[in-house]
N, C-alpha and C. Protein backbone atom coordinates (compact mmCIF):
# COMPACT_ATOMS: atom_id res chain seq x y z
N UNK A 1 1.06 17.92 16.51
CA UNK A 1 0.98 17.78 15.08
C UNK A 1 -0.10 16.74 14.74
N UNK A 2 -0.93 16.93 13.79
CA UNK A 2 -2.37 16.24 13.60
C UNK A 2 -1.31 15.46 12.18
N UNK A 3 -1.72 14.16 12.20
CA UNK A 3 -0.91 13.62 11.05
C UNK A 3 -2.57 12.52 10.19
N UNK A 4 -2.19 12.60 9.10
CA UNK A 4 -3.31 12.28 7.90
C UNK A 4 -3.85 11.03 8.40
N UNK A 5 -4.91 10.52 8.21
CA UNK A 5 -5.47 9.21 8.90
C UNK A 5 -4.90 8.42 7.61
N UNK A 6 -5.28 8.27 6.12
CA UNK A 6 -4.66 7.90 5.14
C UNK A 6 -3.47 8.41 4.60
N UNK A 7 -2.50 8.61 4.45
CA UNK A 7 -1.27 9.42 3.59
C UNK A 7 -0.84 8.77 2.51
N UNK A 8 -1.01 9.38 1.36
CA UNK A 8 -0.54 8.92 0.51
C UNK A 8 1.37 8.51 -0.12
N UNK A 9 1.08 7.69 -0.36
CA UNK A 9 3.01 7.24 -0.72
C UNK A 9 2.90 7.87 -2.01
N UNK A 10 2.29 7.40 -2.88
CA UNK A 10 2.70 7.94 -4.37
C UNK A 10 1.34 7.35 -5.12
N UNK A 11 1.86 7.70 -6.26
CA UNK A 11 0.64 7.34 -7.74
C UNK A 11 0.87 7.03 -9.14
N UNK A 12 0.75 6.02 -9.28
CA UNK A 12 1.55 5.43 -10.37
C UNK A 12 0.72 4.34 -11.25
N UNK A 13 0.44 4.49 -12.88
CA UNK A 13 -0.58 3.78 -13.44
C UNK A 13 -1.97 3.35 -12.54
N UNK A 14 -2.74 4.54 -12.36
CA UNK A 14 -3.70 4.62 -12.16
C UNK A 14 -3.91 4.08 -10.73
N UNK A 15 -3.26 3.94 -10.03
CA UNK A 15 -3.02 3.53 -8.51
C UNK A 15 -2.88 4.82 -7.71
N UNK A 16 -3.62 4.73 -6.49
CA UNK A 16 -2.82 5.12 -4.73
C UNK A 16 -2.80 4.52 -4.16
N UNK A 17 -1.26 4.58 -3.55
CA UNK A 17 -0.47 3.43 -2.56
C UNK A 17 -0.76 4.42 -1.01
N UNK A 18 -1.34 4.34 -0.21
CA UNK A 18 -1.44 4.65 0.67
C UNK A 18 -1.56 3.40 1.98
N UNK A 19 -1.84 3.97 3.56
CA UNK A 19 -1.75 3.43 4.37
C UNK A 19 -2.70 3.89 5.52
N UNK A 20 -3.37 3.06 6.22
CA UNK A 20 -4.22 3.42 7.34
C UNK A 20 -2.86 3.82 8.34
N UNK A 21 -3.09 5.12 9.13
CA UNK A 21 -2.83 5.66 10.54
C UNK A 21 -3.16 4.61 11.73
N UNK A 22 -4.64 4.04 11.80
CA UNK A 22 -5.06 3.77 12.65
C UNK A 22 -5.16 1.63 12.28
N UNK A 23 -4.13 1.21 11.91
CA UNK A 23 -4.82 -0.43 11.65
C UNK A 23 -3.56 -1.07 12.19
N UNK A 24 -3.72 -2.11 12.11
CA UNK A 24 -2.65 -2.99 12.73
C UNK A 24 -0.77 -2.74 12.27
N UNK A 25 -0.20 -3.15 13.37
CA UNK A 25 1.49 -2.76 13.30
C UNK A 25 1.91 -3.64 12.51
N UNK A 26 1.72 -4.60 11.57
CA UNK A 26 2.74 -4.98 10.72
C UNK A 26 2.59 -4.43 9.62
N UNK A 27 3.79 -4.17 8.71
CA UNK A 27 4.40 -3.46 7.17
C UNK A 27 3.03 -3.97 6.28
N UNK A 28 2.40 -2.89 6.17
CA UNK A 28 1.72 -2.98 4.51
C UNK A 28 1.45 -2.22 3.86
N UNK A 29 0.53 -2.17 2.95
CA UNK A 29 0.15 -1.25 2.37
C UNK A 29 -0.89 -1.38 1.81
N UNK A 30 -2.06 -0.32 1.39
CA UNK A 30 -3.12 -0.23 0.37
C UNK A 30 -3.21 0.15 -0.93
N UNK A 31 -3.44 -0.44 -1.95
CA UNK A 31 -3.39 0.09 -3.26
C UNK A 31 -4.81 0.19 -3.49
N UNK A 32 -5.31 1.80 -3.76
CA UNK A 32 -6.92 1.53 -5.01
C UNK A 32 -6.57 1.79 -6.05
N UNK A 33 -7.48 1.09 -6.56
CA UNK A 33 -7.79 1.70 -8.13
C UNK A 33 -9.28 1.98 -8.64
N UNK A 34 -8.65 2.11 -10.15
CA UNK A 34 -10.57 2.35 -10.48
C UNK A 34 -11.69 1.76 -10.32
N UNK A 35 -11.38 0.47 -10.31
CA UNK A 35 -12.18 -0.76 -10.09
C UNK A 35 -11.88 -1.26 -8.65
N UNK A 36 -11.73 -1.20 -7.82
CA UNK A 36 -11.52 -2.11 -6.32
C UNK A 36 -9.77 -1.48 -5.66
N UNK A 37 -9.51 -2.33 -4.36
CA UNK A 37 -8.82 -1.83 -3.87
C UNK A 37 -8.01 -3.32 -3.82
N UNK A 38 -6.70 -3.19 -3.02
CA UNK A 38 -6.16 -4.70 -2.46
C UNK A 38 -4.86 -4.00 -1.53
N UNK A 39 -4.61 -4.98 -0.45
CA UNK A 39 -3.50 -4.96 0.77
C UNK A 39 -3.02 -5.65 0.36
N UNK A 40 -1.54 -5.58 0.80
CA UNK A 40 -0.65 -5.86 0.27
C UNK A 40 0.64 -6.34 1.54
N UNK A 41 0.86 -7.24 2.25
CA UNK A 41 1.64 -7.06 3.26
C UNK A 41 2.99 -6.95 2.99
N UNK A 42 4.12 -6.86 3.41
CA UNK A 42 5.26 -6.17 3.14
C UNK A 42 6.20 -7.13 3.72
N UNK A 43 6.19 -7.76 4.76
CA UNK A 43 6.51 -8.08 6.34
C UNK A 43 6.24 -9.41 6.29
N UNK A 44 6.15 -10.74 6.27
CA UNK A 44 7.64 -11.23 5.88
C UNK A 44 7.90 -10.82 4.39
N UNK A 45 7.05 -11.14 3.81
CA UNK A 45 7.21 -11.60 2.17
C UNK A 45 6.49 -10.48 1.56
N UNK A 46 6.52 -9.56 0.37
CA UNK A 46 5.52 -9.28 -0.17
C UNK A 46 4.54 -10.14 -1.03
N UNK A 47 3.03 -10.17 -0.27
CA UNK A 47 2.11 -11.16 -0.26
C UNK A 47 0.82 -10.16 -0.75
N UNK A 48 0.20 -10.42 -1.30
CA UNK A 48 -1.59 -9.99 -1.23
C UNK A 48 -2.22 -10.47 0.02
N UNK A 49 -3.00 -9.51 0.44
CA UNK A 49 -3.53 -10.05 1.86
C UNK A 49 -5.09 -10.05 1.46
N UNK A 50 -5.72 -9.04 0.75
CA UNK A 50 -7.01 -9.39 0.34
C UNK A 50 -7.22 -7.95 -1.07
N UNK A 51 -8.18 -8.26 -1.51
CA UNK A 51 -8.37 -7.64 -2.98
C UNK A 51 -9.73 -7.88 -3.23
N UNK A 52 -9.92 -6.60 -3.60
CA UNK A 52 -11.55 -6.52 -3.91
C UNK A 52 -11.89 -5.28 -5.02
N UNK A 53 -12.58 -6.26 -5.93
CA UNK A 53 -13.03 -5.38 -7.12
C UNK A 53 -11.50 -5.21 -8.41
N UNK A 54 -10.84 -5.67 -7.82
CA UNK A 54 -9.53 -5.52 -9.17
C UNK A 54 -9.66 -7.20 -9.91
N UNK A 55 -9.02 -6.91 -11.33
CA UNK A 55 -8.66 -7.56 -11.90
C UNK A 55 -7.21 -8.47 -11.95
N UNK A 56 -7.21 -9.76 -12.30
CA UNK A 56 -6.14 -10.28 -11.92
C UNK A 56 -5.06 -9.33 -12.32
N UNK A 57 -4.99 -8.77 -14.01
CA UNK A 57 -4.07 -8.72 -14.25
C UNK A 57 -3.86 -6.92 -13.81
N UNK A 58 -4.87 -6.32 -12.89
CA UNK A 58 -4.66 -5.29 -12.02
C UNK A 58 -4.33 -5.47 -10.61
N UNK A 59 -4.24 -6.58 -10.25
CA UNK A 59 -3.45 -7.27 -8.83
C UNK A 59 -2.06 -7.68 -9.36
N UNK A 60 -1.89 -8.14 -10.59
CA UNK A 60 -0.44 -8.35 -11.23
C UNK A 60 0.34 -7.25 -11.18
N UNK A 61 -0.06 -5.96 -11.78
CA UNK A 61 0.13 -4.81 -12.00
C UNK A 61 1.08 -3.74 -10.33
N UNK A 62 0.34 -3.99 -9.74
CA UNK A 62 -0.04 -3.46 -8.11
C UNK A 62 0.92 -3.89 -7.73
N UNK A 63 0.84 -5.64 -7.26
CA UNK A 63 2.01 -6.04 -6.64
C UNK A 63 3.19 -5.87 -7.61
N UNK A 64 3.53 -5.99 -8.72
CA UNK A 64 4.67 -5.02 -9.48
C UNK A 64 5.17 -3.92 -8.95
N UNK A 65 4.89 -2.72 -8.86
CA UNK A 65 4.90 -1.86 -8.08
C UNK A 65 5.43 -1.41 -6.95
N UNK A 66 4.35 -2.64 -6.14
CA UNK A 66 4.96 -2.47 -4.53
C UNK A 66 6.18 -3.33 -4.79
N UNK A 67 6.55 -4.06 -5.42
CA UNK A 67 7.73 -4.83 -4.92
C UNK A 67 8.84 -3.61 -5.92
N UNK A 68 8.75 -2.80 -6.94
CA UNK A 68 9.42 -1.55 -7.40
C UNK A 68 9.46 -0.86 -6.32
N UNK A 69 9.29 -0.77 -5.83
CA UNK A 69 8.94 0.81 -4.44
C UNK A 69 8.69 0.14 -3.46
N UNK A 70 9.72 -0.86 -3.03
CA UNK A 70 9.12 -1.46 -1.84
C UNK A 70 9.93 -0.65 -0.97
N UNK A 71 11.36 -0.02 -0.98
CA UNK A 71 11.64 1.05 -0.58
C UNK A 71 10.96 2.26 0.12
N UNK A 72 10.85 2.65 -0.76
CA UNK A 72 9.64 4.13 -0.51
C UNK A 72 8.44 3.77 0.27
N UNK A 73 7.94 2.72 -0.07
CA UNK A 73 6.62 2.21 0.85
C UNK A 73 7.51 2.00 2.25
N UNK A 74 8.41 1.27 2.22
CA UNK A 74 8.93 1.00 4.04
C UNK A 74 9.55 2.46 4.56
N UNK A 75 9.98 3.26 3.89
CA UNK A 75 10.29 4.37 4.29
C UNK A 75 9.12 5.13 4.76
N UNK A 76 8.07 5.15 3.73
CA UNK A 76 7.28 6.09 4.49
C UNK A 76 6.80 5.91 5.34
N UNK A 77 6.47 4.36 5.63
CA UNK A 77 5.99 3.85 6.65
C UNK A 77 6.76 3.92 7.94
N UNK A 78 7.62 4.00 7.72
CA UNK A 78 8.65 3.96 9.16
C UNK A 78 8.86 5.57 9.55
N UNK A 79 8.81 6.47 8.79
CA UNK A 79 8.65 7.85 8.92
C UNK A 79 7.51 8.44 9.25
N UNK A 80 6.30 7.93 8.82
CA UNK A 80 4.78 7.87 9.48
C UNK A 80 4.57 7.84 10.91
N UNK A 81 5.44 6.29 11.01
CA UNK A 81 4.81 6.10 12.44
C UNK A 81 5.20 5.86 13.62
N UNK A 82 6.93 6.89 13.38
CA UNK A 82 7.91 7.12 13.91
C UNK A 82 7.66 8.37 14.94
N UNK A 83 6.55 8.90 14.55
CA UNK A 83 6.24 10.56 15.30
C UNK A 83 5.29 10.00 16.76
């Protein structure tokens, strides 16, 4: 089974929450948007790990979100990279 290098989690106010296949083993995640992208770690704390091209109050926005769906983000992630 060939599995997506990016897979998307979901899409929500102008966001995709997706995840690299191929990057390091601790919990995170990627959010883009229209303007820039930002990581997001999961694992201890949900933290910003780096952000580029967003606006504060579109890094406000984001991490909102992931910490709403922090669920669904660890699920998919653990269902991802469980195969």
């Amino acid at each position: 089974m060939i599995l997506p290098m990016s897979p998307t989690i979901f899409r929500e106010s102008g966001f995709r929450f997706y995840f690299f296949s191929r990057e390091e083993p601790r919990l995170h995640v990627h959010v883009q948007g229209q303007n820039g992208e930002a990581k997001f770690w999961l694992e201890p704390n949900i933290a910003l790990a780096q952000c580029t091209g967003l606006s504060r109050l579109e890094i406000k926005e984001a991490l909102r979100l992931v910490q709403e769906h922090q669920d669904v983000i660890r699920s998919a992630w653990h269902q991802h990279f469980s195969r």
